[in-house]
C-alpha atoms as a PDB file:
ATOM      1  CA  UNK A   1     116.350-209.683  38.921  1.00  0.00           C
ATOM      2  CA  UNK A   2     115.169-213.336  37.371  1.00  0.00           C
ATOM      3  CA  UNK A   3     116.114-216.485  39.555  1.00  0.00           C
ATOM      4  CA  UNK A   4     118.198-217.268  36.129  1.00  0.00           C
ATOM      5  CA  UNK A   5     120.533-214.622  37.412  1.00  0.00           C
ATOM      6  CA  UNK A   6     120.848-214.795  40.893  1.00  0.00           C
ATOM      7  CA  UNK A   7     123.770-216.441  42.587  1.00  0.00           C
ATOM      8  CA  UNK A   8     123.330-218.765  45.150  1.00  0.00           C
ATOM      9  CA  UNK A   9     124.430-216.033  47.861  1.00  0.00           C
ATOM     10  CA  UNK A  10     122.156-213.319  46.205  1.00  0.00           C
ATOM     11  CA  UNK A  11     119.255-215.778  46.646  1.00  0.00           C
ATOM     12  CA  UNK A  12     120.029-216.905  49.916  1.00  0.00           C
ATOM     13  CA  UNK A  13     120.379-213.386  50.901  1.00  0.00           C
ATOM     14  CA  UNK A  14     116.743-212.381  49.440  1.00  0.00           C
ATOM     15  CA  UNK A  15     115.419-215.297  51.408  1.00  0.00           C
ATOM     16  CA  UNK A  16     116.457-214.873  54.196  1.00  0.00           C
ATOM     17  CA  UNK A  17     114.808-211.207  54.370  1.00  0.00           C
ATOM     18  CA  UNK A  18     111.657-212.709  53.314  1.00  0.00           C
ATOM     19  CA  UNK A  19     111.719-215.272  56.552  1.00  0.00           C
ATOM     20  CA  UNK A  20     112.688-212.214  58.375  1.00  0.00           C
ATOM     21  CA  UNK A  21     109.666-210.021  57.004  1.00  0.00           C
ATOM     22  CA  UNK A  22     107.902-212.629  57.217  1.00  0.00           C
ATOM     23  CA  UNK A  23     107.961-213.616  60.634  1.00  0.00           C
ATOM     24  CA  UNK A  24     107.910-209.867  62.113  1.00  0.00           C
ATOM     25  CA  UNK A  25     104.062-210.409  60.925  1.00  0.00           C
ATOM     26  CA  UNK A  26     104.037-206.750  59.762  1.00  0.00           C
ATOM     27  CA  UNK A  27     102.950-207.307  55.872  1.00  0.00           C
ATOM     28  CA  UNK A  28      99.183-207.397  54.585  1.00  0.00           C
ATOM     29  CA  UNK A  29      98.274-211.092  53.609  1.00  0.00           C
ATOM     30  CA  UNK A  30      98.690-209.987  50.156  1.00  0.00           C
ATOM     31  CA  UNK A  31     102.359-208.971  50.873  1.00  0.00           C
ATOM     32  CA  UNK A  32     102.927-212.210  52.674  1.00  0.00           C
ATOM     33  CA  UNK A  33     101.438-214.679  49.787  1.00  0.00           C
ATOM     34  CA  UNK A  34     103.401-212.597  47.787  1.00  0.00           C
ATOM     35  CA  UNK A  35     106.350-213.166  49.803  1.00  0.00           C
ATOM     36  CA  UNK A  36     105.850-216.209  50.740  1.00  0.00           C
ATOM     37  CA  UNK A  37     105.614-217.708  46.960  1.00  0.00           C
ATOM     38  CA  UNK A  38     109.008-216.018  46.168  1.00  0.00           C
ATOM     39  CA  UNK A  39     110.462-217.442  48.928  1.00  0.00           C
ATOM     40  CA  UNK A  40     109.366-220.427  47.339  1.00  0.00           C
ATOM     41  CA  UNK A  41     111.075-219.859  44.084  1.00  0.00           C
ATOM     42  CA  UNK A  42     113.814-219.024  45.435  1.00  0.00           C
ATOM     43  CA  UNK A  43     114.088-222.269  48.059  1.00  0.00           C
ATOM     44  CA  UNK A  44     113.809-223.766  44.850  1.00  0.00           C
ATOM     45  CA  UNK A  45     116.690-222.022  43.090  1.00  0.00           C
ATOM     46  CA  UNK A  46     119.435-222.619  45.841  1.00  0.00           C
ATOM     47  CA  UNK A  47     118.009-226.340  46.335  1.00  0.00           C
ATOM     48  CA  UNK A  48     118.981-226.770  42.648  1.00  0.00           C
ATOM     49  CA  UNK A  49     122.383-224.823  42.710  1.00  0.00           C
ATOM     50  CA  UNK A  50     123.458-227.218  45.467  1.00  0.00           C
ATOM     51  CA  UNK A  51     121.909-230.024  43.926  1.00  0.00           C
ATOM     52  CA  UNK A  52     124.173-228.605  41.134  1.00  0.00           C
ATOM     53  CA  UNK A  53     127.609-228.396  42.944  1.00  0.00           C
ATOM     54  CA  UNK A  54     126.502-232.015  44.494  1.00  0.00           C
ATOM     55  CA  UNK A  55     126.771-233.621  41.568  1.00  0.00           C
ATOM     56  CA  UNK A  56     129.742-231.439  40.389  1.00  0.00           C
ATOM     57  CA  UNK A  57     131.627-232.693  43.605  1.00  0.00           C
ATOM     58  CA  UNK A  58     130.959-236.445  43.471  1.00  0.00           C
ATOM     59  CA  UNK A  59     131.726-236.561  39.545  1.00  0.00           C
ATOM     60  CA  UNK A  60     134.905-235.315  40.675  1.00  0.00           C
ATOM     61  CA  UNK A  61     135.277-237.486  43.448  1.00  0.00           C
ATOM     62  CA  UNK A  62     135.132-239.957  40.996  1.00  0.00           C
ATOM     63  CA  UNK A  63     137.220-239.135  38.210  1.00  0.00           C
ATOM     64  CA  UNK A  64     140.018-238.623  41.645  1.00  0.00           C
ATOM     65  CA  UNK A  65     139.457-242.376  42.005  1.00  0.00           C
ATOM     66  CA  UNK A  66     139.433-243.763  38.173  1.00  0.00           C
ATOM     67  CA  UNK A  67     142.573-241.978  38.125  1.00  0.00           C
ATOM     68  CA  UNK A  68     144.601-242.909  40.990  1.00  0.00           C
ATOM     69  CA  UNK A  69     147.614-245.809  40.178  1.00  0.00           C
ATOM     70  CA  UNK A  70     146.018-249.530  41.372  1.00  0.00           C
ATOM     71  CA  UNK A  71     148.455-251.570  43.307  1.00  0.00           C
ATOM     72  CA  UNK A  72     149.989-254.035  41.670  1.00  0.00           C
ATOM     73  CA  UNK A  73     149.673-257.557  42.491  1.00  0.00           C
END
């Protein structure tokens, strides 16, 4: 499965078997470089999904604010 279509749970799922794999220190060095870079890529797919929903939430934040009544004076 790409990165494109992993969810943020599916990835954070596969990584955190690869830390687990990882640090039983049972895989060839091969394995683990192999590991380790798609543990990269996918570190780098959830940091961008919640980068994502970040901005998602404080747009919205926002708008909640622009549209709220201002006191009168």
């Amino acid at each position: 499965m790409s990165g494109a279509e992993l969810t943020f749970e599916q990835a954070q799922a596969e990584l955190e078997q690869i830390v687990e794999r990882l640090e039983q220190g049972q895989a060839s060095l091969d394995e683990a470089l192999a590991l380790w870079e798609r543990g990269e890529e996918l570190y780098a797919l959830c940091r961008a999904k919640l980068d994502a929903a970040q901005g998602k939430v404080e747009e919205l934040a926002r708008r909640v604010e622009e549209s709220r009544p201002q006191p009168e004076p």
